[in-house]
Protein backbone atom coordinates (compact mmCIF):
# COMPACT_ATOMS: atom_id res chain seq x y z
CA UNK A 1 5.59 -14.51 -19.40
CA UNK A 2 2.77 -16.42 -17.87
CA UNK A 3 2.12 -15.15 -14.24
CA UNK A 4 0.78 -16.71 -11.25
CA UNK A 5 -2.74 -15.56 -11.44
CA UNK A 6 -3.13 -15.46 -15.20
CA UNK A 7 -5.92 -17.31 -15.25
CA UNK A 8 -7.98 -14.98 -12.97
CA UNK A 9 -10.01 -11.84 -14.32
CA UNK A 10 -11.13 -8.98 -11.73
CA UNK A 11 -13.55 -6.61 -12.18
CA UNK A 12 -11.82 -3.22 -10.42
CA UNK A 13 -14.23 -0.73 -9.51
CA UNK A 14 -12.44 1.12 -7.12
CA UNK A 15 -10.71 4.49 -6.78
CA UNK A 16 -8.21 6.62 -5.48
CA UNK A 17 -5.72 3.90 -3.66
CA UNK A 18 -6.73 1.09 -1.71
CA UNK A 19 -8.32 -0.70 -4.04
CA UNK A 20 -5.91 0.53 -7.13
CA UNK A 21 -3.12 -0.63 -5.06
CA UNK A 22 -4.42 -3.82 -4.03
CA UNK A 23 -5.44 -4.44 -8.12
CA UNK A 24 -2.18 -3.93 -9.31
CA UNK A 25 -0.41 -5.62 -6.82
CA UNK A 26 -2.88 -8.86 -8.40
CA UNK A 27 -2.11 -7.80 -11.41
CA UNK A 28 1.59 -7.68 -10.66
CA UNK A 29 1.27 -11.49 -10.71
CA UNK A 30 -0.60 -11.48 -14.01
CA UNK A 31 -4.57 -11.25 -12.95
CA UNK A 32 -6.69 -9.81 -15.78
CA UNK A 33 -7.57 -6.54 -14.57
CA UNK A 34 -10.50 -4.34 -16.19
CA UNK A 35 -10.39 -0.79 -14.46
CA UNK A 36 -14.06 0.00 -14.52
CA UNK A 37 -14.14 3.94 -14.27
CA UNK A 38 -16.87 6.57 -15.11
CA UNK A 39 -16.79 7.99 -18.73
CA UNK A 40 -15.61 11.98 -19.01
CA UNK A 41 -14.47 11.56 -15.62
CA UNK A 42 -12.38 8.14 -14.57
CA UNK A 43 -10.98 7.67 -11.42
CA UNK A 44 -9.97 10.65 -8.82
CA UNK A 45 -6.28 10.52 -9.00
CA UNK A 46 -6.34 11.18 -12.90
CA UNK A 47 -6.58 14.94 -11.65
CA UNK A 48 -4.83 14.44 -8.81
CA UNK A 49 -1.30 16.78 -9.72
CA UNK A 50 0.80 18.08 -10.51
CA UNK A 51 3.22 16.62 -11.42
CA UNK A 52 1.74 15.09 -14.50
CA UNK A 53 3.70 13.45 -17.39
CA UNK A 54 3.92 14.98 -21.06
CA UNK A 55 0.47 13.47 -22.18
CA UNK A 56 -1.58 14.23 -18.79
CA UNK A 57 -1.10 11.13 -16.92
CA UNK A 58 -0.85 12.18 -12.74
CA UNK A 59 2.03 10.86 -11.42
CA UNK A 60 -0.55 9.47 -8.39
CA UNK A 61 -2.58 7.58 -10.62
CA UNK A 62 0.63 6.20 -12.00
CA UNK A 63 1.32 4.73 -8.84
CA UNK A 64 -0.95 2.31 -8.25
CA UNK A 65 -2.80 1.66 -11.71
CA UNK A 66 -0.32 -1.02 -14.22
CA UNK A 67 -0.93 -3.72 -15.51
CA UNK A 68 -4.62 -2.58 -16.25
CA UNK A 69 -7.07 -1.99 -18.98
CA UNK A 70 -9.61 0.70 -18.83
CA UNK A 71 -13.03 0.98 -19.55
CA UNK A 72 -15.63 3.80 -18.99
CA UNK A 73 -19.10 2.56 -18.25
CA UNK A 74 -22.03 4.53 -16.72
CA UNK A 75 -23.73 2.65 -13.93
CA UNK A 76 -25.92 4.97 -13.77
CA UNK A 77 -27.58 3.60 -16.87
CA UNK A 78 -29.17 0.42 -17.22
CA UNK A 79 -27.18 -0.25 -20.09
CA UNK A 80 -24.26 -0.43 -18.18
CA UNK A 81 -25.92 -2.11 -15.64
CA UNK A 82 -26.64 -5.02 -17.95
CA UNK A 83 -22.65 -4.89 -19.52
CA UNK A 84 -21.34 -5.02 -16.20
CA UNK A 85 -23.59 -8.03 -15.19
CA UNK A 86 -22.68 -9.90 -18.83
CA UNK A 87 -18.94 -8.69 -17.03
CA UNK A 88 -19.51 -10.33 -14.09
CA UNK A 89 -20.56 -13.78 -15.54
CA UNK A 90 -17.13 -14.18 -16.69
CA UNK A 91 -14.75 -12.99 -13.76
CA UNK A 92 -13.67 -14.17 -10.79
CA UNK A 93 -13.13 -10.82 -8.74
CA UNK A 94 -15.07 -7.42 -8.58
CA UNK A 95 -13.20 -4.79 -6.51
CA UNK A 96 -15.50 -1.66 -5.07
CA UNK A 97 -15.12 1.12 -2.81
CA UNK A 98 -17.68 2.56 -2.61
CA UNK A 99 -20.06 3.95 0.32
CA UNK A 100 -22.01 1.20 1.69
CA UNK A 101 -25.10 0.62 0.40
CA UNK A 102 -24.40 2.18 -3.13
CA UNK A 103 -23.90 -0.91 -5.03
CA UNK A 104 -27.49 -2.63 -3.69
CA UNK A 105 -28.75 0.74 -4.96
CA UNK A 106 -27.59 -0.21 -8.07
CA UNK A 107 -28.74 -3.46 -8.21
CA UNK A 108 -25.13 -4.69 -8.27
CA UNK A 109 -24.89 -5.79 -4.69
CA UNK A 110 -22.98 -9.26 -4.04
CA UNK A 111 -26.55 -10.83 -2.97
CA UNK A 112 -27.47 -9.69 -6.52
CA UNK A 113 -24.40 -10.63 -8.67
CA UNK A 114 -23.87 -14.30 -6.34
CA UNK A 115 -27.02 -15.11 -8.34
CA UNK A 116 -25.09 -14.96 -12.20
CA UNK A 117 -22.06 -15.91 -10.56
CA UNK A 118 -21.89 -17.82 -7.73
CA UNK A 119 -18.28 -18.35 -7.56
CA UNK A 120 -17.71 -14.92 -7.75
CA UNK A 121 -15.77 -12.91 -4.81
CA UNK A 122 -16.85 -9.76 -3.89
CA UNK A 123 -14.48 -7.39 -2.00
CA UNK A 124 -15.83 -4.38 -0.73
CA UNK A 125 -13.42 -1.70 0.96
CA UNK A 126 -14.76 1.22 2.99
CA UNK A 127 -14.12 3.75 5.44
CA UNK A 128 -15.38 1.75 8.51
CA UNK A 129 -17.20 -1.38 6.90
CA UNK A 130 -20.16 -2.79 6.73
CA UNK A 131 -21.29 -2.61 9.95
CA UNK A 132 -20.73 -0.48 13.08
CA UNK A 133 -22.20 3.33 13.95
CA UNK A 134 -19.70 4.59 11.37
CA UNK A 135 -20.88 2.34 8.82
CA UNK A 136 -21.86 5.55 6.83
CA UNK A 137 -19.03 7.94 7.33
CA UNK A 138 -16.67 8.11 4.03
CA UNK A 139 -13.54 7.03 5.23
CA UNK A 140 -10.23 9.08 3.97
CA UNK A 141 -6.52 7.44 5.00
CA UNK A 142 -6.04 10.94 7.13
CA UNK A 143 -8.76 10.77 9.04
CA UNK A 144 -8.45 6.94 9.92
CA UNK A 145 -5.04 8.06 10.70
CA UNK A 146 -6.16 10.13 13.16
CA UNK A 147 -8.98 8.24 14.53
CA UNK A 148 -7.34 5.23 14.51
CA UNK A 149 -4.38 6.30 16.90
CA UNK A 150 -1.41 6.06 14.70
CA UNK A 151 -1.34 9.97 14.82
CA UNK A 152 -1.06 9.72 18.74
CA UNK A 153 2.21 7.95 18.06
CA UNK A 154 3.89 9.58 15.11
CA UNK A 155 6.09 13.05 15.57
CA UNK A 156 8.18 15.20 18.28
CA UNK A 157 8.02 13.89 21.94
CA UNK A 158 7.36 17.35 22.81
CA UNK A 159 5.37 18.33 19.21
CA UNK A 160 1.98 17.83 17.81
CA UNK A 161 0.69 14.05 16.36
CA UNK A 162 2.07 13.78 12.86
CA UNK A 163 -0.08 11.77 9.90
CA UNK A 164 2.63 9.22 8.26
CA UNK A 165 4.35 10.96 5.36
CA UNK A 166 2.19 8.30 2.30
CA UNK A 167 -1.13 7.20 2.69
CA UNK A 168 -0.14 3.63 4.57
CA UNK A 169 -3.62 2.99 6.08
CA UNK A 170 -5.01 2.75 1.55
CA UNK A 171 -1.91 0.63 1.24
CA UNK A 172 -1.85 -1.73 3.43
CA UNK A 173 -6.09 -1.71 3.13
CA UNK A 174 -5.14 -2.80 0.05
CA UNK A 175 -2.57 -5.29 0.69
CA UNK A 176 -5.09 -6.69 3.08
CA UNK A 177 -7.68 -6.84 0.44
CA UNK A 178 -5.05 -9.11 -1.70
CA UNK A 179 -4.54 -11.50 0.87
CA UNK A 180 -8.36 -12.15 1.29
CA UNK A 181 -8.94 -12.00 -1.97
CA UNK A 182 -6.37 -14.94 -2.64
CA UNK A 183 -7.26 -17.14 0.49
CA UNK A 184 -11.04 -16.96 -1.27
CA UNK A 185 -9.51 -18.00 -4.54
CA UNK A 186 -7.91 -20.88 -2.75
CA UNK A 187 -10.91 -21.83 -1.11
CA UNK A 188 -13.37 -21.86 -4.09
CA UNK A 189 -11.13 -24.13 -5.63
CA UNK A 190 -11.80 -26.71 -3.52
CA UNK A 191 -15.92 -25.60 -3.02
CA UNK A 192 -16.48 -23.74 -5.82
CA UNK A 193 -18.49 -20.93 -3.61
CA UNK A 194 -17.57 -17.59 -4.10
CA UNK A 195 -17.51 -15.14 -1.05
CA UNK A 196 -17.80 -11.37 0.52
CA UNK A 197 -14.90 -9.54 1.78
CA UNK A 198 -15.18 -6.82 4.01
CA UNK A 199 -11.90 -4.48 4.19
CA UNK A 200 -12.66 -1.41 6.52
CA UNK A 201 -9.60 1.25 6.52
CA UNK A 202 -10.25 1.84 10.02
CA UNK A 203 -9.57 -1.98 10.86
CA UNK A 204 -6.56 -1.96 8.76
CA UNK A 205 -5.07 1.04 10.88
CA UNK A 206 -5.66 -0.92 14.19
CA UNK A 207 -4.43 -4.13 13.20
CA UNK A 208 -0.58 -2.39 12.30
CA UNK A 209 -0.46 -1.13 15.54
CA UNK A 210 0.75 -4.64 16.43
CA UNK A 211 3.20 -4.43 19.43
CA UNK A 212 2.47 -0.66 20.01
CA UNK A 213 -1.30 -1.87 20.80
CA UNK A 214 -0.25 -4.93 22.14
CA UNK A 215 1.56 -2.84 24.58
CA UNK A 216 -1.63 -0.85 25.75
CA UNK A 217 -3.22 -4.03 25.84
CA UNK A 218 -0.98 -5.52 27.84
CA UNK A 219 -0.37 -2.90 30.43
CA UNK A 220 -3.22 -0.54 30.10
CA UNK A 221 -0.54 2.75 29.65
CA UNK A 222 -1.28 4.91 27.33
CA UNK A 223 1.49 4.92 24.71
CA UNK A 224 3.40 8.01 24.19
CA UNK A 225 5.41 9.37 21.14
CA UNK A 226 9.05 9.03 21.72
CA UNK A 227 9.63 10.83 17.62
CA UNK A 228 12.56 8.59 15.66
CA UNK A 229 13.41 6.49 18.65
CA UNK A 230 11.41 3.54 19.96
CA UNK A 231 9.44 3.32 22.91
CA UNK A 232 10.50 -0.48 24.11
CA UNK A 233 13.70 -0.52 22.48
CA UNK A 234 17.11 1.93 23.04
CA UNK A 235 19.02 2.85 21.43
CA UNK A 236 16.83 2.77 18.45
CA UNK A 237 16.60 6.16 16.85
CA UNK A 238 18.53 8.87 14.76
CA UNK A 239 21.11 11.04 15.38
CA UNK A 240 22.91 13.94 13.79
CA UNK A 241 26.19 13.18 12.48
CA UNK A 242 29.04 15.25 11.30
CA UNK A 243 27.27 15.63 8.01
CA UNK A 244 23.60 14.09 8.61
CA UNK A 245 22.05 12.15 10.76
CA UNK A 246 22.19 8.09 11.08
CA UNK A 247 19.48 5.80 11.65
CA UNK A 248 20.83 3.57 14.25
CA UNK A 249 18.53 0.13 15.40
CA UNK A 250 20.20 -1.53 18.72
CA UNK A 251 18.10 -4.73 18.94
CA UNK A 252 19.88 -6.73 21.50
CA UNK A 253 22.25 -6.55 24.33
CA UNK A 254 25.25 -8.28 22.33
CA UNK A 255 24.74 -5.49 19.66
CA UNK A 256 25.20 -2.73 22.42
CA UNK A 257 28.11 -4.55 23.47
CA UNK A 258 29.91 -4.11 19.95
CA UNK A 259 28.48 -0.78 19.91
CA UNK A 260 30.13 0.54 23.39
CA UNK A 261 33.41 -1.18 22.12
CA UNK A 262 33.43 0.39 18.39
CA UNK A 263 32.98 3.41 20.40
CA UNK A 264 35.86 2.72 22.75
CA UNK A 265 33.82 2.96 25.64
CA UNK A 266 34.08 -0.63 26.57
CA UNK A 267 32.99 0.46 30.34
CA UNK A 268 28.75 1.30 28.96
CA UNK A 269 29.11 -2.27 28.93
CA UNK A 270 29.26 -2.99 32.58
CA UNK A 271 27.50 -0.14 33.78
CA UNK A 272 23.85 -0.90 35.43
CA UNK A 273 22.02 1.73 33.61
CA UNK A 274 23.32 0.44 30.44
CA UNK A 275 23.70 -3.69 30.63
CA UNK A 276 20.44 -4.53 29.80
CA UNK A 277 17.48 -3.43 27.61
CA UNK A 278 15.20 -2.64 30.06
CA UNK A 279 18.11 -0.74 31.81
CA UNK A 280 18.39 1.41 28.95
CA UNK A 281 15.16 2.67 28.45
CA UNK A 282 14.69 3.05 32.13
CA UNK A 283 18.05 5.31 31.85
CA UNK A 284 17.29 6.49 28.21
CA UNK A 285 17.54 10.03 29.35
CA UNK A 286 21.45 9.42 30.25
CA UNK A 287 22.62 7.18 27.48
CA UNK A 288 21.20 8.99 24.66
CA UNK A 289 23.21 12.31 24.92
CA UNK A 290 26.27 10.51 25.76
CA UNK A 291 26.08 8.61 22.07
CA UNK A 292 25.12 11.85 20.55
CA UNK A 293 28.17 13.84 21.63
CA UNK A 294 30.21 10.27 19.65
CA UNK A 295 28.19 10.21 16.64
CA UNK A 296 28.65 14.30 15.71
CA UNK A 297 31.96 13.74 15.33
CA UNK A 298 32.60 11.85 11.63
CA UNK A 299 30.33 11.71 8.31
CA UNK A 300 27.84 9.49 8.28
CA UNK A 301 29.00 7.32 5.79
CA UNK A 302 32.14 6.67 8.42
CA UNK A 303 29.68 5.54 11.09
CA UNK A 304 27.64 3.47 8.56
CA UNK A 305 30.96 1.52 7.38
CA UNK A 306 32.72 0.89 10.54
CA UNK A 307 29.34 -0.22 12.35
CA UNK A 308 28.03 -2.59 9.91
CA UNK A 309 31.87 -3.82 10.33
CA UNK A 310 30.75 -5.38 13.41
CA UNK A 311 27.26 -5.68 12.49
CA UNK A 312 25.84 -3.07 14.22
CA UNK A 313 22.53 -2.58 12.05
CA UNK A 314 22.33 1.04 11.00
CA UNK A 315 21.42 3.47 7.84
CA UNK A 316 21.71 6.80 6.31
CA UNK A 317 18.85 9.25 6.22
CA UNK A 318 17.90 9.29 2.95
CA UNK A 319 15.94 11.73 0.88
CA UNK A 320 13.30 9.83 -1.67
CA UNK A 321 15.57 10.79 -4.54
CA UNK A 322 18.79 9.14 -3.13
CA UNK A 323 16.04 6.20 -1.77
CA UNK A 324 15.14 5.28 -5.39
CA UNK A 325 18.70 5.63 -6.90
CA UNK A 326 20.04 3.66 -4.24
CA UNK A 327 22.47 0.48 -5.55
CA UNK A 328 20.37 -2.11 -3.84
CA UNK A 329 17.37 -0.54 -5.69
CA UNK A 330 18.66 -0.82 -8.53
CA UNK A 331 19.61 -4.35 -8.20
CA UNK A 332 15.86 -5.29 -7.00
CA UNK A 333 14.80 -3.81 -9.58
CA UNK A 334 12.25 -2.00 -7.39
CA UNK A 335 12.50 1.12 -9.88
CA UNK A 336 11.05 0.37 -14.05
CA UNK A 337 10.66 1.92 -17.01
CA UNK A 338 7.73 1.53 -18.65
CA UNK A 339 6.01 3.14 -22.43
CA UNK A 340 2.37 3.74 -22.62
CA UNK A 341 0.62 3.63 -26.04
CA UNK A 342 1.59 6.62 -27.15
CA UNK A 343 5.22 6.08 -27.17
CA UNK A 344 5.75 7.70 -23.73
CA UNK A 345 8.19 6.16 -21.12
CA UNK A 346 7.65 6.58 -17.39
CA UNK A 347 9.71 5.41 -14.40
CA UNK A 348 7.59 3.40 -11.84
CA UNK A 349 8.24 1.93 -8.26
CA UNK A 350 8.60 -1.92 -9.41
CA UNK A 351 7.35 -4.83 -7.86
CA UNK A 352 8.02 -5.76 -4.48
CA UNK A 353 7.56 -9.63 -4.42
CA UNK A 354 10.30 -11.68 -5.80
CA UNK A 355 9.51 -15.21 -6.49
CA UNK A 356 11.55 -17.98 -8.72
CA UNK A 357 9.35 -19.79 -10.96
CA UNK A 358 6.04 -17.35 -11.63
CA UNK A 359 7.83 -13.58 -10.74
CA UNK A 360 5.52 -10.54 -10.94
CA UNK A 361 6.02 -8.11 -13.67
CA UNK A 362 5.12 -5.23 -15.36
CA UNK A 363 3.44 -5.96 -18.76
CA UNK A 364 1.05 -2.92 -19.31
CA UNK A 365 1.38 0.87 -18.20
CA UNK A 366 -0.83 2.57 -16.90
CA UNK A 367 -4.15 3.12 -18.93
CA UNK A 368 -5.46 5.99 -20.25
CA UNK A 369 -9.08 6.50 -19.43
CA UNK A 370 -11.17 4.39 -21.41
CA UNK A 371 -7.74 3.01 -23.65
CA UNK A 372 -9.61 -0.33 -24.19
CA UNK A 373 -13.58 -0.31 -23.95
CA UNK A 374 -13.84 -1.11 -27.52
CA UNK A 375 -11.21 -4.08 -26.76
CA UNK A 376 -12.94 -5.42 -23.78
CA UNK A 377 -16.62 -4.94 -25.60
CA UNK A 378 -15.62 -6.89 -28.69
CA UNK A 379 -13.28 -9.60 -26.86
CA UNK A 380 -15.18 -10.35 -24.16
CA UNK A 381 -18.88 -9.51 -25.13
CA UNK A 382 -18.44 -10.16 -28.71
CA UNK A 383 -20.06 -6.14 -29.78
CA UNK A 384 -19.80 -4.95 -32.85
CA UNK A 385 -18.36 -1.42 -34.01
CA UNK A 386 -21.55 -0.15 -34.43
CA UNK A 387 -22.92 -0.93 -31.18
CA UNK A 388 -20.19 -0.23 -29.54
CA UNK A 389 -20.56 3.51 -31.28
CA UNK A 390 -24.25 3.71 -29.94
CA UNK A 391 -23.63 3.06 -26.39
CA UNK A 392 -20.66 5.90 -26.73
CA UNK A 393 -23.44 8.46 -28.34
CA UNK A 394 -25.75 7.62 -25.65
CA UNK A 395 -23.00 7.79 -22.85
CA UNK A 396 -23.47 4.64 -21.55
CA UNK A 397 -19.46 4.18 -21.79
């Protein structure tokens, strides 16, 4: 199957998950993707476990690293230097995240690569970017968490700030990275320029604040954590049910109309504390127990069935076991099997993108470290066996 971006080849320097994540996801769509990692070593999330699989694969690195091939290369070395550079001459990406300032070090800066490729598109992702008075600091998805605010908002009214239960300020770094990345694909098409991207985790964090910072913005009150229920919106939260809990999402006033009258308490509808929106989170403190002494009274799978009935939108609580073996899961396909090379098959989180004529797809596990430097050596660079050999006994790869 031909992809989308088949015709594309990226350079992917990075680590850990931002920049994995962002890869694969171009890789989803069938970019050429060479996962440039340090020999003996590769990237971090190789030892980040357990759980591993049978052969020593880290069900992290897993996550965000199909679709690849890998190559070890010391760029330490100016060997390496000089492969990566013949590398560069022939792609159209190069992924990093490093520190700032590490890859001028090297020599390997975008200023210095523009000049063998000028079409080429650099996207650097860091911690704070490349600019700023924390333009130094290593940046970690917990601490941006934190500093960024989305901690202030996340947990117990009445509790301590909770970090988000994945690493959501690498992924959607990540996802940001993709979406510059392809607007300067688009772009040199048409000028034939290449360009810099700058993706700073921090930056990332504060632009998914969206309305919640909007709201600050707008108002100048601090925002306050209100735990599963919303701070603009009620009802919008969980409660227990006879069995579990529900996740229930009142958007409108017509919804809590069919909601009052489902529950047979047709007269919420014309009380004053209830009509409206801003009624009911102005009287959130009265409404809520009244619909949580209702919903303890059946299973949650009775609530979910005779509320969607009248399209009330709502959802169980699930665990990440019943998330994944879900029916409409299934029939996304969002969950994959997948055999490395040596013969081992792993389940994966598929795809998320669905499109009609070019669909992403999984064509390649995950690599093992350094699976194809002799493949990308002789294919693209046209080495033979024996120098290939040499470099290895030096350590260049």
């Amino acid at each position: 199957m031909i992809g989308a971006l088949s015709d594309i080849v990226i350079l992917d320097l990075s680590r850990v998950l931002a920049g994995p994540y962002g890869s694969m996801v171009l890789g989803d769509f069938g970019a050429q993707i060479i996962k440039v990692e340090q020999p003996g070593l590769g990237d971090d999330t190789r030892h980040w476990g357990p759980p591993f699989t049978a052969h020593g694969q880290s069900a992290y690195f897993l996550a965000a690293n199909r679709n690849k091939q890998s190559m070890t290369l010391n760029l330490k070395d100016e060997r390496g230097k000089a492969i990566l550079r013949r590398l560069v001459t022939e792609s159209d990406v190069l992924i990093e995240n490093f520190k700032v300032g590490t890859m001028a070090k090297l020599g390997l800066s975008y200023a210095d690569l523009r000049t063998i490729n000028p079409g080429l598109i650099y996207c650097a992702i860091t911690g704070y970017g490349q600019d700023g008075p924390y333009r130094d600091r290593p940046g970690y998805d917990t601490v941006i968490q934190a500093q960024g605010g989305v901690m202030s908002i996340t947990g117990p009214a009445e509790g301590d700030p909770f970090k988000v239960g994945v690493a959501i300020v690498d992924i959607t770094a990540g996802l940001h990275a993709v979406i510059a990345i392809l607007a300067a694909i688009h772009r040199r098409a048409h000028t034939g320029e290449g360009d810099f991207i700058d993706i700073a985790l921090f930056d990332a964090q504060l632009g998914w604040l969206a309305n919640v910072a909007s709201s600050y913005l707008v108002s100048g009150n601090r925002p306050a954590r209100y735990g599963n229920a919303h701070g603009a919106i009620v009802p919008y939260q969980t409660f227990a049910t006879a069995d579990g809990h529900l996740m229930l999402a009142v958007g409108n006033d017509r919804q809590f109309a069919a909601l009052c009258r489902r529950l047979g308490k047709d007269a919420w509808i014309g009380d004053t504390r209830f009509a409206t929106n801003p009624a009911r989170v102005e009287h959130r403190a009265a409404l809520i127990p009244l619909l949580e002494a209702e919903f303890c009274q059946m299973p949650t799978h009775i609530w979910i069935e005779r509320l969607l009935d009248v399209d009330i939108p709502c959802g169980p609580v699930n665990d990440i076991p019943a998330a994944l073996s879900d029916p409409q899961a299934a029939a996304r396909g969002m969950v994959q099997q997948i055999t490395n090379n040596r013969g081992e098959t792993v389940k994966v989180v598929g795809p998320v993108a669905k499109l009609t004529h070019a669909p992403p797809h999984i064509q390649m596990a995950p690599p093992f470290l350094g699976e194809h430097t002799a493949t990308i050596l002789q294919t693209r660079l046209g080495m033979m066996n024996e120098e290939i050999e040499e470099l290895r006994q030096l350590g260049v790869i």
